[in-house]
C-alpha atoms as a PDB file:
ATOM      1  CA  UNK A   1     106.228  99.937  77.267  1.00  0.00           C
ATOM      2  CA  UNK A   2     108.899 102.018  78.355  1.00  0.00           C
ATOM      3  CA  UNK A   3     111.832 100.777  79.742  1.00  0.00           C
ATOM      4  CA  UNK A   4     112.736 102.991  83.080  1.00  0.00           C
ATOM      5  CA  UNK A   5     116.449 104.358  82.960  1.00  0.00           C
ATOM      6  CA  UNK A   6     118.953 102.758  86.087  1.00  0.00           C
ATOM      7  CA  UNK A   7     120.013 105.688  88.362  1.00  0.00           C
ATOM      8  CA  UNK A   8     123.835 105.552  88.281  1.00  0.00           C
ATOM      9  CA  UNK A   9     125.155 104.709  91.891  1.00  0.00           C
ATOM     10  CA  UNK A  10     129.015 105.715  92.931  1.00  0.00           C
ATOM     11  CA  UNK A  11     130.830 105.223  96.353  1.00  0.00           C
ATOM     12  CA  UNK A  12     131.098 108.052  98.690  1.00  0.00           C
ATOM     13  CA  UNK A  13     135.396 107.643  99.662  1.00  0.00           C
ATOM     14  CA  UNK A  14     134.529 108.936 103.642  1.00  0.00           C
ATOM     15  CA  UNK A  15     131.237 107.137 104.458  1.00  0.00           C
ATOM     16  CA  UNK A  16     131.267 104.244 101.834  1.00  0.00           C
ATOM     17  CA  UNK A  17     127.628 104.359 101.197  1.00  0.00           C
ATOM     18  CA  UNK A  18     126.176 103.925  97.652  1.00  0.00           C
ATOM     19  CA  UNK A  19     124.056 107.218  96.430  1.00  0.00           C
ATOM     20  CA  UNK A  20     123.390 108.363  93.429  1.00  0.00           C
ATOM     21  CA  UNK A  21     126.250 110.228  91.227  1.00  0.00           C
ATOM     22  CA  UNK A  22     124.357 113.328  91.241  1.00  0.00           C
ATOM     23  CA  UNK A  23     123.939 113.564  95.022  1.00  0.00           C
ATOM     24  CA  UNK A  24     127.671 113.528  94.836  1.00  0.00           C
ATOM     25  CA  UNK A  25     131.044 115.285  94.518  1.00  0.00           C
ATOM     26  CA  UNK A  26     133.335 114.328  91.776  1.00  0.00           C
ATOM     27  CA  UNK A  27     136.967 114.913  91.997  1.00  0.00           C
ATOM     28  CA  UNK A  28     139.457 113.746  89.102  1.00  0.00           C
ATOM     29  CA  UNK A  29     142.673 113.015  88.672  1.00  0.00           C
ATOM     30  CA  UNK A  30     144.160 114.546  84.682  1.00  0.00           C
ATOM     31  CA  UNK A  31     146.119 112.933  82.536  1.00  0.00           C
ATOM     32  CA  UNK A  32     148.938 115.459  83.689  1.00  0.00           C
ATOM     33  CA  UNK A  33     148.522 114.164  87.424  1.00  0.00           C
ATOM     34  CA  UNK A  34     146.866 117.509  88.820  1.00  0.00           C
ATOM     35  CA  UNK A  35     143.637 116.674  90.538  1.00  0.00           C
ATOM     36  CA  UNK A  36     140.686 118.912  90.418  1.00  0.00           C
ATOM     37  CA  UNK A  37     137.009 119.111  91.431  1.00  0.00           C
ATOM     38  CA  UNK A  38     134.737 118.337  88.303  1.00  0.00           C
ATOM     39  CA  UNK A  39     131.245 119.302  88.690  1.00  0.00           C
ATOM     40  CA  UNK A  40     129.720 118.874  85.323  1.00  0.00           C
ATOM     41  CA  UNK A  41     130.895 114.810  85.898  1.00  0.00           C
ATOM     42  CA  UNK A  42     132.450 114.790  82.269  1.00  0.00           C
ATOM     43  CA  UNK A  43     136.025 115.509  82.573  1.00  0.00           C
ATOM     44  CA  UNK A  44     138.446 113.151  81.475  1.00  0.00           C
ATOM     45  CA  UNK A  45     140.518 111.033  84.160  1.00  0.00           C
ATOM     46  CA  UNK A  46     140.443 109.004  87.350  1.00  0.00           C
ATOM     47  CA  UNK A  47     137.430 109.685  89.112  1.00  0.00           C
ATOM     48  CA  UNK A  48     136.618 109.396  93.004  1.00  0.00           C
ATOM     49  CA  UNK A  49     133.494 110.718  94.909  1.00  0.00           C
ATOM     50  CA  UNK A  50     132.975 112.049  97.944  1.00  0.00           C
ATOM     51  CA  UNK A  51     129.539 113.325  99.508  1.00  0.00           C
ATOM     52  CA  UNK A  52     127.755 116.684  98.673  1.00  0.00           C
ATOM     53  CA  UNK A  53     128.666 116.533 103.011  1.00  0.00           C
ATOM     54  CA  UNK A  54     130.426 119.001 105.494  1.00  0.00           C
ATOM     55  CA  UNK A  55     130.572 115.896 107.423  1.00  0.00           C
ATOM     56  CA  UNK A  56     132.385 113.932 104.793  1.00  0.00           C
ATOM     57  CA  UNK A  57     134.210 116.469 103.817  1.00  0.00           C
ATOM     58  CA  UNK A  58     136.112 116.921 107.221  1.00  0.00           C
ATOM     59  CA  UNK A  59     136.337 113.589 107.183  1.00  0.00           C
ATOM     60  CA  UNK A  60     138.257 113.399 103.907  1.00  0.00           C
ATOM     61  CA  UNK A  61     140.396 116.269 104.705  1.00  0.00           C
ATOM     62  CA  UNK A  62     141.383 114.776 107.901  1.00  0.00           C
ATOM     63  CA  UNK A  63     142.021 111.829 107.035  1.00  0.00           C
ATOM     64  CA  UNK A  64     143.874 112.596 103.593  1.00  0.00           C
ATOM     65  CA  UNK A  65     142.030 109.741 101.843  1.00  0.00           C
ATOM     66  CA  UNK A  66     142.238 111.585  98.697  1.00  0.00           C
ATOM     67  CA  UNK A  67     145.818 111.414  99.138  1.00  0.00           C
ATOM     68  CA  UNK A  68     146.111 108.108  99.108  1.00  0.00           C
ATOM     69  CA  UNK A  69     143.166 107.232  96.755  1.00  0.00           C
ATOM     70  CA  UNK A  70     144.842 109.829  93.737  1.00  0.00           C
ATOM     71  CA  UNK A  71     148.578 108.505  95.396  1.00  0.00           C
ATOM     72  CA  UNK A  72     149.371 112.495  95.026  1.00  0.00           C
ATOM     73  CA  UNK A  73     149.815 115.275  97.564  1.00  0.00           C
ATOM     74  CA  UNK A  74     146.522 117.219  97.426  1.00  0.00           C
ATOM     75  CA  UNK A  75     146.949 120.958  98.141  1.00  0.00           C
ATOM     76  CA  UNK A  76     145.199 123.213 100.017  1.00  0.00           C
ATOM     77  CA  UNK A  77     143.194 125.343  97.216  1.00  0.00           C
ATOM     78  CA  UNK A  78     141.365 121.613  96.270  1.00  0.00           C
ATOM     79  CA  UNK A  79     140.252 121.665  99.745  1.00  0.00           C
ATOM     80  CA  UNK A  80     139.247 125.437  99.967  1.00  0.00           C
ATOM     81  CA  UNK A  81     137.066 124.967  96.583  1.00  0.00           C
ATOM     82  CA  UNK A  82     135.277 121.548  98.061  1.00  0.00           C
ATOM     83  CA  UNK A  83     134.292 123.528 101.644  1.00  0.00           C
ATOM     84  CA  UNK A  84     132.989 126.458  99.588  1.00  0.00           C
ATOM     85  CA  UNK A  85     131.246 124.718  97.322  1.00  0.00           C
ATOM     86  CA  UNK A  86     129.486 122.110  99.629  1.00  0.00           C
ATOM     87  CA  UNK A  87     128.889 125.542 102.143  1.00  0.00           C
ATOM     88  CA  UNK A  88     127.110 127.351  98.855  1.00  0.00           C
ATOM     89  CA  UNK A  89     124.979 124.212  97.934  1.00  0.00           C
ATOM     90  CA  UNK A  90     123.895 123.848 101.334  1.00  0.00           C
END
């Protein structure tokens, strides 16, 4: 009998609803304190995750909860890569 794998489930930041990690966005904080967006889920540092979302997304931005989850200012180019890449996905 095979055992069946467990999904992995993460917390969207904006809507706090459980989903799996691949239906999400993961954005990292480095070692050097720069965050980025890390789409292949591997890179090394303080993860958060927001929704694969425009919804969440404008949420997040307005809000600046990435801000205060990372404690760093988050600049605008972050932003500008999350929009385009949830827009392209869509």
């Amino acid at each position: 009998m095979k055992k069946s794998k467990k999904t992995p489930l993460r917390m969207c930041l904006t809507c706090r609803t459980m989903k799996p990690k691949k239906e999400l966005i993961r954005i990292v904080q480095k070692d050097d304190g720069s965050v980025d967006m890390d789409i292949t889920g591997k890179m090394n540092g303080r993860g958060a995750y927001i929704c694969d979302d425009i919804q969440c997304f404008e949420k997040a931005r307005k809000s600046k909860i990435l801000n205060r989850n990372f404690s760093a200012t988050i600049d605008d180019n972050l932003y500008n890569k999350l929009e385009e890449y949830i827009n392209r996905t869509k």
